[in-house]
Protein backbone atom coordinates (compact mmCIF):
# COMPACT_ATOMS: atom_id res chain seq x y z
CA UNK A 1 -94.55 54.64 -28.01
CA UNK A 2 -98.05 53.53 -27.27
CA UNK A 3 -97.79 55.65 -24.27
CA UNK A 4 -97.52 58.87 -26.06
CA UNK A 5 -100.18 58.64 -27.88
CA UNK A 6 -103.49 60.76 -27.28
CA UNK A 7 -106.27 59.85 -24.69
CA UNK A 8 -108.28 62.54 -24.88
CA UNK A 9 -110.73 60.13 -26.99
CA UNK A 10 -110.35 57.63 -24.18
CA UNK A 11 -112.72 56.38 -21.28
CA UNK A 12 -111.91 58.43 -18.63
CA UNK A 13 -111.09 55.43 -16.22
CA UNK A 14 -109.20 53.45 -18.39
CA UNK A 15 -107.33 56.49 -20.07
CA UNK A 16 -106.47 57.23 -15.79
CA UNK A 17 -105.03 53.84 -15.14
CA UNK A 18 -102.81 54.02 -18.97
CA UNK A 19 -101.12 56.73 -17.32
CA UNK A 20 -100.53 55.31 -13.69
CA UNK A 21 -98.42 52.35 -15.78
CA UNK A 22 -97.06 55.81 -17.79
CA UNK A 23 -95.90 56.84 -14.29
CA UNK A 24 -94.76 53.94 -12.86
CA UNK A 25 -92.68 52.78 -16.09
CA UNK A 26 -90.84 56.31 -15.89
CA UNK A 27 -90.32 55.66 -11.67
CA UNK A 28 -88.55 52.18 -12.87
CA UNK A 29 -86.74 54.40 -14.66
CA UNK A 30 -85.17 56.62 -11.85
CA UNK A 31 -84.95 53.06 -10.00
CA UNK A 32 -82.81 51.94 -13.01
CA UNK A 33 -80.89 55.44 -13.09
CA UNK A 34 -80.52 55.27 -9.30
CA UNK A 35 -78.89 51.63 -9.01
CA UNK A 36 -75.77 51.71 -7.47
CA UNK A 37 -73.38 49.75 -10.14
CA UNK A 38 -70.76 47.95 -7.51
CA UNK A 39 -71.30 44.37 -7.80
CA UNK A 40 -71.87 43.15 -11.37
CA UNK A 41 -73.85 40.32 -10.25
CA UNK A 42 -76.51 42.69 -8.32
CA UNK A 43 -76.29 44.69 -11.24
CA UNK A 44 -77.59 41.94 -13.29
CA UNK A 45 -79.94 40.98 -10.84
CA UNK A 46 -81.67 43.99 -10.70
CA UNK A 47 -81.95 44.80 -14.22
CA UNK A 48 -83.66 41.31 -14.19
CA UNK A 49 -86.33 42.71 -11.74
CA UNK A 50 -86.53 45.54 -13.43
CA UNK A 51 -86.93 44.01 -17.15
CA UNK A 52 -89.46 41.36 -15.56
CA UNK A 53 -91.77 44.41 -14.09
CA UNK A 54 -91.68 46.73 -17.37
CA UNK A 55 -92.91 43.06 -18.88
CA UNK A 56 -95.75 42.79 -16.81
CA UNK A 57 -96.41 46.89 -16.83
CA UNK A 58 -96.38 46.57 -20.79
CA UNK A 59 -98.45 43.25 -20.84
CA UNK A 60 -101.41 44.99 -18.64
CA UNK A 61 -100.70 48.36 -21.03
CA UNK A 62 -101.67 45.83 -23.96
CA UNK A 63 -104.52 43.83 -22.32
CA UNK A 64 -106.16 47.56 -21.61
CA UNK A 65 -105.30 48.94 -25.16
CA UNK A 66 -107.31 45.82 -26.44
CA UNK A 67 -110.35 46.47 -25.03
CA UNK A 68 -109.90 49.38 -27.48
CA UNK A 69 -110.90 49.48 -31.38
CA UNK A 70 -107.25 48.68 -32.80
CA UNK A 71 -107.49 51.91 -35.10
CA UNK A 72 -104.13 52.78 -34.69
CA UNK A 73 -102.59 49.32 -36.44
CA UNK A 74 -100.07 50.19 -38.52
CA UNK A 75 -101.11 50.16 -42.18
CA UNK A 76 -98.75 47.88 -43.80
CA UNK A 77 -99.63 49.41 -47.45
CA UNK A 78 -99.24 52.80 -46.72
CA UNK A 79 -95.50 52.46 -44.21
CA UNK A 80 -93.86 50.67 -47.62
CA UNK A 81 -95.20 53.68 -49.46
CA UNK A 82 -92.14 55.90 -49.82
CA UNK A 83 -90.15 52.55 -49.99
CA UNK A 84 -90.40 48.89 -49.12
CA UNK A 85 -89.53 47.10 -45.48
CA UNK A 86 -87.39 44.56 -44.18
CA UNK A 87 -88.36 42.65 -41.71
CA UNK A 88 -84.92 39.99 -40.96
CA UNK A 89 -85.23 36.90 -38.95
CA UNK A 90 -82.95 34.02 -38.18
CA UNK A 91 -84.29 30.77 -36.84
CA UNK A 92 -82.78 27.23 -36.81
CA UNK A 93 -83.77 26.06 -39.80
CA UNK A 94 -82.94 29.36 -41.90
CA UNK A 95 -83.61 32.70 -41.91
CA UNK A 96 -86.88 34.55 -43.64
CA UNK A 97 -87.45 38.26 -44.51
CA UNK A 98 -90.64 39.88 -44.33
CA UNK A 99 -90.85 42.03 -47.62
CA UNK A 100 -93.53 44.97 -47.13
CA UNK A 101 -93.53 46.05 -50.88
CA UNK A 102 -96.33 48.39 -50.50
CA UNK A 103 -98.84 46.72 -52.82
CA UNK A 104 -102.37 46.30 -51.56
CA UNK A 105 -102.96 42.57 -53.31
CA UNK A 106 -100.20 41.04 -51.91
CA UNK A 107 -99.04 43.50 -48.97
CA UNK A 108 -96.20 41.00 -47.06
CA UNK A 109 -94.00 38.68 -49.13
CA UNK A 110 -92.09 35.98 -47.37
CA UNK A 111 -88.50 35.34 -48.69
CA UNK A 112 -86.51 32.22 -47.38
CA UNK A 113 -82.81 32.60 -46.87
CA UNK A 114 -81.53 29.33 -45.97
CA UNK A 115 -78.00 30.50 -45.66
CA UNK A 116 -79.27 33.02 -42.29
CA UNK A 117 -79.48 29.76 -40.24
CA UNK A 118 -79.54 30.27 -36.43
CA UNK A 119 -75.77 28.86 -35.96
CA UNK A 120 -74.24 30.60 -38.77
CA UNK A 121 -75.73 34.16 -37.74
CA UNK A 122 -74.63 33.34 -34.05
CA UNK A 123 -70.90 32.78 -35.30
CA UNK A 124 -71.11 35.40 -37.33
CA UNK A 125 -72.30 37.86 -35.25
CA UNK A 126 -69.93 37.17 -32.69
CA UNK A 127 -67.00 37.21 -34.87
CA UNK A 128 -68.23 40.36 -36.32
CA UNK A 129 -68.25 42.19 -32.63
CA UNK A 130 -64.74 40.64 -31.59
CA UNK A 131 -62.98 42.28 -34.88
CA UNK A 132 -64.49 45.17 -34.82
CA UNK A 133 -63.17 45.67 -31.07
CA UNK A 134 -59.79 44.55 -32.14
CA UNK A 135 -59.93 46.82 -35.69
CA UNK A 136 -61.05 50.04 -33.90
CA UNK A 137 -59.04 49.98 -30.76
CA UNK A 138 -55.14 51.60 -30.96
CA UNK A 139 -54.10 49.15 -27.88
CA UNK A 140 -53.95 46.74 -30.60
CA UNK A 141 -50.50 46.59 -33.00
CA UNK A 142 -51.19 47.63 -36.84
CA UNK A 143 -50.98 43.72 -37.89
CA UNK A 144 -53.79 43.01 -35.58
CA UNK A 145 -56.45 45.67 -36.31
CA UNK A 146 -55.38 45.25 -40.47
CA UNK A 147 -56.60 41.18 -39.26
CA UNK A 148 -59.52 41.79 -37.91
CA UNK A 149 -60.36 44.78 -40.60
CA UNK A 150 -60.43 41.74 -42.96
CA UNK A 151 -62.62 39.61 -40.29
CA UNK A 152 -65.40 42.74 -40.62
CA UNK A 153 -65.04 42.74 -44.53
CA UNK A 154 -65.87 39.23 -44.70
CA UNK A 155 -68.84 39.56 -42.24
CA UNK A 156 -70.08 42.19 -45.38
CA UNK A 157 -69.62 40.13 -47.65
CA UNK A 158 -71.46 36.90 -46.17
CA UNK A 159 -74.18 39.06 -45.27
CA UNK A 160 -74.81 40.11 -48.63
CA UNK A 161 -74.59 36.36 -49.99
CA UNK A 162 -76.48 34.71 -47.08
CA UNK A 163 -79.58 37.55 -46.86
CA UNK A 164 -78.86 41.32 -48.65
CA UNK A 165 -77.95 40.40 -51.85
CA UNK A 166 -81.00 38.46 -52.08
CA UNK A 167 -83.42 40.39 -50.39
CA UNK A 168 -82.52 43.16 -53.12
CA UNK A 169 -82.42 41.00 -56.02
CA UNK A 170 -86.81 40.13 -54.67
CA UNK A 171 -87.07 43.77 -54.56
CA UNK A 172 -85.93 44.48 -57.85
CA UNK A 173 -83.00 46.84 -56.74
CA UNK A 174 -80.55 45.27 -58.98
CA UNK A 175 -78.14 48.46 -59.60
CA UNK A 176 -77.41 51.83 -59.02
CA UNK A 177 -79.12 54.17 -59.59
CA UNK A 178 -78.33 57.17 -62.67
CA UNK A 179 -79.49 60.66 -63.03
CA UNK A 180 -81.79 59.45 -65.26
CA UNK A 181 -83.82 56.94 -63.49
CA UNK A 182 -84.73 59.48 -60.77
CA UNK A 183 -84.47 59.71 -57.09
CA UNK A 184 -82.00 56.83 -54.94
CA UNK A 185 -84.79 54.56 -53.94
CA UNK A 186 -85.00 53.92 -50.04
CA UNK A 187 -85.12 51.03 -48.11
CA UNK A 188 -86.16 50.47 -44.37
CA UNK A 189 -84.17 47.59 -42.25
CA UNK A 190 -86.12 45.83 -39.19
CA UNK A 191 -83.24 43.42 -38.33
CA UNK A 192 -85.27 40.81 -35.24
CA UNK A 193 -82.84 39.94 -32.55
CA UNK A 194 -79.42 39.70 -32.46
CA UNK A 195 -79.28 40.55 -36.30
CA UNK A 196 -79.36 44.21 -35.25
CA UNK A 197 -75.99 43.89 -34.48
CA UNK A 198 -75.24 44.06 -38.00
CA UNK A 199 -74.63 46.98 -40.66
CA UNK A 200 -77.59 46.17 -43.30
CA UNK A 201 -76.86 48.99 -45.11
CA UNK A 202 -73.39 48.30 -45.52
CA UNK A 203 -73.74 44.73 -46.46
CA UNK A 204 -71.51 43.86 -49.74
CA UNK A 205 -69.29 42.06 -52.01
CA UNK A 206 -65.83 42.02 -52.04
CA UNK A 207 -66.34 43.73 -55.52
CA UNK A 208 -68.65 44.97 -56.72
CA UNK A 209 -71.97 46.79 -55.95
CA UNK A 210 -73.49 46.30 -52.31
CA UNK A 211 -76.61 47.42 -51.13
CA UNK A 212 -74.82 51.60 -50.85
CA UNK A 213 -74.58 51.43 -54.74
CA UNK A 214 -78.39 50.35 -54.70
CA UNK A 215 -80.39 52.11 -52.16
CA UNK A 216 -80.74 54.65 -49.62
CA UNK A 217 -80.87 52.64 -45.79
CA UNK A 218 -82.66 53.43 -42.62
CA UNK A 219 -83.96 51.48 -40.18
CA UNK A 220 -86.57 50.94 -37.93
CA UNK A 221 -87.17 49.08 -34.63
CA UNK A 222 -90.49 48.20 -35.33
CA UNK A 223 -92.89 48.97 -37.62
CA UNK A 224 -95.15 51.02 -35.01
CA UNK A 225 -91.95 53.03 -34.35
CA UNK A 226 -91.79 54.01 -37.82
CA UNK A 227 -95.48 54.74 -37.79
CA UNK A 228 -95.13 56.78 -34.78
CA UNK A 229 -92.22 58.90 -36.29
CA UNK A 230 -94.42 59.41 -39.58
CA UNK A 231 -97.10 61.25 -37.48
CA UNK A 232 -94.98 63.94 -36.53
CA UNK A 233 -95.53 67.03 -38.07
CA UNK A 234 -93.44 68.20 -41.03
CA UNK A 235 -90.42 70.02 -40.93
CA UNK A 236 -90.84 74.14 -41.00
CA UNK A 237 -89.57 75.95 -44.08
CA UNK A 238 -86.91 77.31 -41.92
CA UNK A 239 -85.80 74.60 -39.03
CA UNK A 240 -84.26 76.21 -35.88
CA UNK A 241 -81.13 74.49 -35.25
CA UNK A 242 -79.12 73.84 -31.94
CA UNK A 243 -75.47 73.20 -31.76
CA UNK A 244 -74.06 70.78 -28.58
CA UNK A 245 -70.53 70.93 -27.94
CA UNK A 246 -68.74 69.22 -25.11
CA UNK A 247 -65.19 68.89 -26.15
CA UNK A 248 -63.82 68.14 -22.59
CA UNK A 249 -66.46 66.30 -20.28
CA UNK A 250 -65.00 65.35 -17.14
CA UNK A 251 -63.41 62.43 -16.88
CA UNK A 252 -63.20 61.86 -20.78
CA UNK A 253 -60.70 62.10 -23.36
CA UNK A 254 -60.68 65.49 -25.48
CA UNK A 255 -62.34 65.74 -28.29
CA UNK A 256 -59.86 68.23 -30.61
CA UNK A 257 -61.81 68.40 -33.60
CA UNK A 258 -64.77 69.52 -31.91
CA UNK A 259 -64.48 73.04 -31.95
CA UNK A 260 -63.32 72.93 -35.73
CA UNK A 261 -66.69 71.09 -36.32
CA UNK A 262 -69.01 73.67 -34.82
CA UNK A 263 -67.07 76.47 -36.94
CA UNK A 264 -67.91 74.06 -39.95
CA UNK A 265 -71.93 73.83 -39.00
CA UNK A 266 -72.15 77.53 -37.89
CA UNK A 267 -70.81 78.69 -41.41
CA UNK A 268 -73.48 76.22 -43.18
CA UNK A 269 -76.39 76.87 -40.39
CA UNK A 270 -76.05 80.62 -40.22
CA UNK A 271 -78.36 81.18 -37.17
CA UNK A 272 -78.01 78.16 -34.87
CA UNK A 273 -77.82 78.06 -31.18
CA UNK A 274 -74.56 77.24 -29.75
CA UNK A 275 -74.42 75.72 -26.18
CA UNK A 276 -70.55 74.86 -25.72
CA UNK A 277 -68.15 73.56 -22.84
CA UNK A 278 -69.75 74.85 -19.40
CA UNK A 279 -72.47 76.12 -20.70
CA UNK A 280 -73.38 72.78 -21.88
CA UNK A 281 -75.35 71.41 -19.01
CA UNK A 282 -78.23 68.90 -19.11
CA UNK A 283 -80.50 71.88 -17.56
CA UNK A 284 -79.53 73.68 -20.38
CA UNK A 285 -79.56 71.36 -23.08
CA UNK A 286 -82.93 69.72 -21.91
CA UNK A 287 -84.51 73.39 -21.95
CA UNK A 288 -82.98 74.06 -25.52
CA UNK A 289 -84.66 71.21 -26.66
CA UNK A 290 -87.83 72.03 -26.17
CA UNK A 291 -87.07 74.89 -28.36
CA UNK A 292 -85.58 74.26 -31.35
CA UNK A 293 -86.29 71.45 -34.62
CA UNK A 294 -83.22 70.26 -34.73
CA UNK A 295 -80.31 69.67 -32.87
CA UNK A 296 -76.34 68.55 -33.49
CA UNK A 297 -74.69 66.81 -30.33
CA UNK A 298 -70.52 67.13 -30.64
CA UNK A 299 -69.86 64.95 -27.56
CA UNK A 300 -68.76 61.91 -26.36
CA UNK A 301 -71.42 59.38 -24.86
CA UNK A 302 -71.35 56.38 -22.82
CA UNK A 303 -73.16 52.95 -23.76
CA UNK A 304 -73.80 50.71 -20.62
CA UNK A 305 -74.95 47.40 -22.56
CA UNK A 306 -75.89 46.20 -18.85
CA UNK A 307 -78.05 48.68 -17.66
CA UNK A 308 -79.10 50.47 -21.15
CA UNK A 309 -81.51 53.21 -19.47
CA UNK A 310 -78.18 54.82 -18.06
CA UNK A 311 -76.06 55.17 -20.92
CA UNK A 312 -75.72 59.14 -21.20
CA UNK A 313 -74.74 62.10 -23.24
CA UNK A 314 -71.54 63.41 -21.90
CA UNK A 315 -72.17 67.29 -20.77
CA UNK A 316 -70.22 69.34 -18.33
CA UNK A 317 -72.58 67.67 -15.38
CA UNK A 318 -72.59 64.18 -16.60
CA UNK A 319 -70.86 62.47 -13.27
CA UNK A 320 -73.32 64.70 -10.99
CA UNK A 321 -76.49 65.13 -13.65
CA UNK A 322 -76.52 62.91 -16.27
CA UNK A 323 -78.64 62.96 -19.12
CA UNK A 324 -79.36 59.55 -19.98
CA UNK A 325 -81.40 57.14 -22.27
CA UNK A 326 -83.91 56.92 -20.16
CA UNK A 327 -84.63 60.39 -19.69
CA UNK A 328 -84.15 61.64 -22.86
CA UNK A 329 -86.97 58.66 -24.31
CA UNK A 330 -89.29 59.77 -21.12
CA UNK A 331 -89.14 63.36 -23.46
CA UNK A 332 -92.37 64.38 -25.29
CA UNK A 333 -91.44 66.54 -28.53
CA UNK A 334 -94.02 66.04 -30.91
CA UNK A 335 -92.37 67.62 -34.27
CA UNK A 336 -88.52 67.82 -33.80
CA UNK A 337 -87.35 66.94 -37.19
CA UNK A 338 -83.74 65.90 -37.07
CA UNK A 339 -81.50 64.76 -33.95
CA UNK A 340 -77.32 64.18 -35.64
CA UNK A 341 -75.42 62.39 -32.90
CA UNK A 342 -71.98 63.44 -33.62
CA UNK A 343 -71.06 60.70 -30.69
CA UNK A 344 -69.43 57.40 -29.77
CA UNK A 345 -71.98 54.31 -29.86
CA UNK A 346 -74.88 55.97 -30.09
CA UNK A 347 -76.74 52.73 -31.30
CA UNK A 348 -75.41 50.12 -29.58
CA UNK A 349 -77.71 47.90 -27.76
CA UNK A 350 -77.64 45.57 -24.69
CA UNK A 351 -77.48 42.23 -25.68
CA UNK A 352 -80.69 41.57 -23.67
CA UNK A 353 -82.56 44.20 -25.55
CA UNK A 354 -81.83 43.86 -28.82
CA UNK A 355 -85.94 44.10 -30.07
CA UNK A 356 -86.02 47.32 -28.27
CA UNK A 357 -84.81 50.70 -29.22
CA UNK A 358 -82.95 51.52 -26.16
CA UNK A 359 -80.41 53.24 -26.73
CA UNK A 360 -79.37 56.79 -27.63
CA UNK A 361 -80.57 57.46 -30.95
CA UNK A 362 -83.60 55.46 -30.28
CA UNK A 363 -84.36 57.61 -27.17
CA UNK A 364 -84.26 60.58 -29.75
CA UNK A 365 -86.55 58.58 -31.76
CA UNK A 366 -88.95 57.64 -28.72
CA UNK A 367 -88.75 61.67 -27.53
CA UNK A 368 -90.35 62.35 -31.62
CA UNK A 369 -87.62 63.13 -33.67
CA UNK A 370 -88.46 62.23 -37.22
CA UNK A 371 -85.05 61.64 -38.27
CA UNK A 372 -81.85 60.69 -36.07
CA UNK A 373 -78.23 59.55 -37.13
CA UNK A 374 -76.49 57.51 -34.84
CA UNK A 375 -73.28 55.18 -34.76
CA UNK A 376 -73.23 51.59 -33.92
CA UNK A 377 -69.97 51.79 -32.37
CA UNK A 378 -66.99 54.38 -31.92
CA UNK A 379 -65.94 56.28 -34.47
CA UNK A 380 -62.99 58.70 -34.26
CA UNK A 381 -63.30 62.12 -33.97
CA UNK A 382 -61.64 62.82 -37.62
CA UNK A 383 -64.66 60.59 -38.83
CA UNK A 384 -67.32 62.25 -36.88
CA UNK A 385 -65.99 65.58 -38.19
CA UNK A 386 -65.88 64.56 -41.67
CA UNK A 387 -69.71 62.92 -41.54
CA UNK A 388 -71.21 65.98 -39.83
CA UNK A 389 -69.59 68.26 -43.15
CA UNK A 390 -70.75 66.08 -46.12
CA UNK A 391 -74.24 65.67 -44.21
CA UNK A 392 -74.72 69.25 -43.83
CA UNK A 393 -73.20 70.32 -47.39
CA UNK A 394 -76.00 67.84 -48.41
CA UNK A 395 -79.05 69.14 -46.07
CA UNK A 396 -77.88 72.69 -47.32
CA UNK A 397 -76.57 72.77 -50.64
CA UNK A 398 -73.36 73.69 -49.04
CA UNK A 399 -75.44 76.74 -46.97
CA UNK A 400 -77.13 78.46 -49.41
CA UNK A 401 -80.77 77.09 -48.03
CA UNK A 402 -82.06 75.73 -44.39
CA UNK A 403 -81.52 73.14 -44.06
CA UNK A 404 -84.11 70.26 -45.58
CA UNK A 405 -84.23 67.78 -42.53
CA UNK A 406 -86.51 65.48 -44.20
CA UNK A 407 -83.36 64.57 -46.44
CA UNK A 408 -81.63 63.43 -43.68
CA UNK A 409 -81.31 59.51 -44.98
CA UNK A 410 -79.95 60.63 -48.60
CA UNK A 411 -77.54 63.30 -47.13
CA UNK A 412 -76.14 60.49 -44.65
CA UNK A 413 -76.66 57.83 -47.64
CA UNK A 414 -74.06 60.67 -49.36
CA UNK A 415 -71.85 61.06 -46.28
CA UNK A 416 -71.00 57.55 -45.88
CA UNK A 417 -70.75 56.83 -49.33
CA UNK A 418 -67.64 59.44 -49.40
CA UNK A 419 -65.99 58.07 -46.68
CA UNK A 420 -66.04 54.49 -48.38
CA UNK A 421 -64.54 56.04 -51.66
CA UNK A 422 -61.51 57.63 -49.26
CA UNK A 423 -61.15 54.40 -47.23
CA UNK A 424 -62.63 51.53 -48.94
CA UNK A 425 -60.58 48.31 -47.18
CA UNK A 426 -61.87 50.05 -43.19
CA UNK A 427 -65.36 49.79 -43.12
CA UNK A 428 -65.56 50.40 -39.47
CA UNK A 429 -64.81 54.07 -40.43
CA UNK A 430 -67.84 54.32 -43.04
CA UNK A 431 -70.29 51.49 -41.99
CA UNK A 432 -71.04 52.44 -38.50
CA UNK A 433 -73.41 55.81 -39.13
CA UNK A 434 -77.02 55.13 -39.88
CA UNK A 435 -80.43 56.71 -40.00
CA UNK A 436 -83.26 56.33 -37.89
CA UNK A 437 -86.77 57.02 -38.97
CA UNK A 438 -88.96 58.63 -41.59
């Protein structure tokens, strides 16, 4: 993100040789995009190399940024401004959350949580992938997914005992919200590690309240990241809107719903761009981009957790031009407001990676999208259908107005919300969608 920034105010040499590592970063890149994938081995090899050399390109980056005045530290009073952060560690001893509360006296509390220990998370975190593989997959028999449904409502609930409950209770979020008391209060998650594996925001008792009934979630994969997205300008009065749809890539399943989902947006976004089926190209899409505020993607994608900078959008030229993670963050769109991944695992992360927002929706983020919904793993079509209509009924008071983009988190807050109340004992249908940014 550092990379974007101006250098105008620069010196001259040094602001040349910030953007030879610029360059070379992006040609690992097209190294990474170019890597044949035959031998899984070699493929692990190489994205070695290739992790080792962004290192070192990122460590010289640093060591020439701090000859610099560090003017551009984030300011941790003003980023918990519009709501505190959560910064969630696990080490072997316990686990600790960083509480940015935004008050100037005391601007970082420290909160233990001894029940976040590194062993337990581990064993959690693993259990938590295997069942939700086994509860979202139809190879499986009914018994079987209805099993490991239960597995993913237990990980909830012990990550509401062991570190969300509490972390709320320090906060002072103790229940929900009423018409009364105002605006939902929001909340920003910066899960460390392997922890990012995990739906925060969807963290919760077997009855009761859980952090939905309390506060409106986003996260954040750092707290420059969040900076960076904050910078952007603010949205126009009336957004200009583009519409994906790719309900039959090559080589992928269909996507049926898809077309009844753009009929849905086009009736509440009178006025967006449609680029559908063939016309759907990553030329085309790239070039539409740079045009419009906001954009809705109705495809499938691909997540490679071994070599992240390839995982792709699905267009009509994916096998022969594929847009990928690595392109898309390599993007420059200074003021795009809102990016809604209607899309299969759109936040997943390589295992290797998991401090680093590489992956779809943080490529949207990188490319300066203040606002981007994502999925942590598949969802169905039926789902992604029914989260793209209470999300826009919300950004558009069911189309009477543009669409307010920088409501994105409360209109997804909303969305999910609903699709708890209809299925309450499946939470991989509601807890995978979350919101990225401002």
């Amino acid at each position: 993100m550092d990379i974007r920034r101006d250098l105008h105010d620069l010196d001259p040499a040094r602001a040349k040789e910030l953007r030879l590592i610029d360059a070379r970063l992006r040609a690992l890149d097209a190294q990474d995009r170019a890597a044949a994938a035959e031998d899984f081995a070699q493929r692990r090899a190489l994205d070695r190399e290739l992790a080792a050399e962004r290192a070192r390109l990122t460590e010289h980056w640093s060591r020439l940024r701090g000859e610099e005045p560090a003017d551009d530290a984030p300011d941790l009073t003003a980023l918990a401004a519009d709501g505190p952060l959560v910064l969630v560690a696990s080490v072997r001893s316990g686990g600790y959350a960083f509480l940015l509360t935004g008050n100037p006296a005391r601007p970082v509390e420290v909160l233990e949580l001894p029940g976040l220990d590194r062993r337990s998370a581990d064993e959690r975190v693993l259990t938590f992938l295997t069942a939700r593989h086994f509860a979202t997959s139809d190879a499986y028999p009914l018994r079987v997914r209805q099993s490991a449904q239960a597995e993913v409502r237990d990980t909830l609930a012990w990550l509401w005992t062991a570190a969300a409950g509490p972390v709320l209770e320090a906060l002072g979020l103790t229940g929900t919200p009423t018409p009364q008391s105002g605006p939902w209060p929001r909340l920003w998650w910066c899960p460390v590690g392997f922890l990012s594996y995990l739906p925060w925001h969807a963290a919760g008792p077997p009855t009761g309240e859980g952090v939905l009934d309390r506060a409106v979630s986003s996260y954040t994969a750092s707290l420059r990241a969040l900076a960076y997205v904050r910078s952007m300008p603010a949205a126009p009065a009336h957004p200009r809107t583009l519409i994906v749809a790719q309900p039959e890539a090559p080589g992928a399943s269909p996507l049926r719903g898809v077309m009844e989902e753009v009929a849905l947006l086009q009736a509440l976004l009178p006025g967006a761009t449609l680029i559908a089926g063939a016309d759907a190209t990553k030329e085309a899409v790239l070039a539409a981009l740079a045009d419009h505020d906001a954009v809705h993607l109705a495809c499938h994608a691909m997540t490679d957790v071994h070599a992240p900078g390839t995982s792709r959008l699905l267009l009509a030229d994916h096998e022969s031009a594929p847009l990928t993670v690595a392109e898309l963050s390599a993007l420059y769109l200074p003021g795009r407001q809102l990016a809604m991944l209607s899309a299969c695992s759109t936040s997943e992360i390589s295992p290797d990676l998991t401090n680093e927002a590489l992956h779809l929706t943080g490529a949207f983020q990188l490319a300066g999208f203040r606002h981007v919904t994502g999925a942590l793993w598949p969802v169905s079509d039926a789902t992604a259908g029914e989260v793209s209509r209470a999300f826009y009924a919300h950004l558009t008071a069911s189309g009477t107005r543009p669409p307010r983009t920088d409501e994105a988190a409360f209109a997804l807050h909303a969305a999910v919300r609903e699709l708890r109340a209809a299925y309450p004992a499946t939470p991989t249908i509601w807890a995978s969608y979350i919101h990225t940014g401002a």
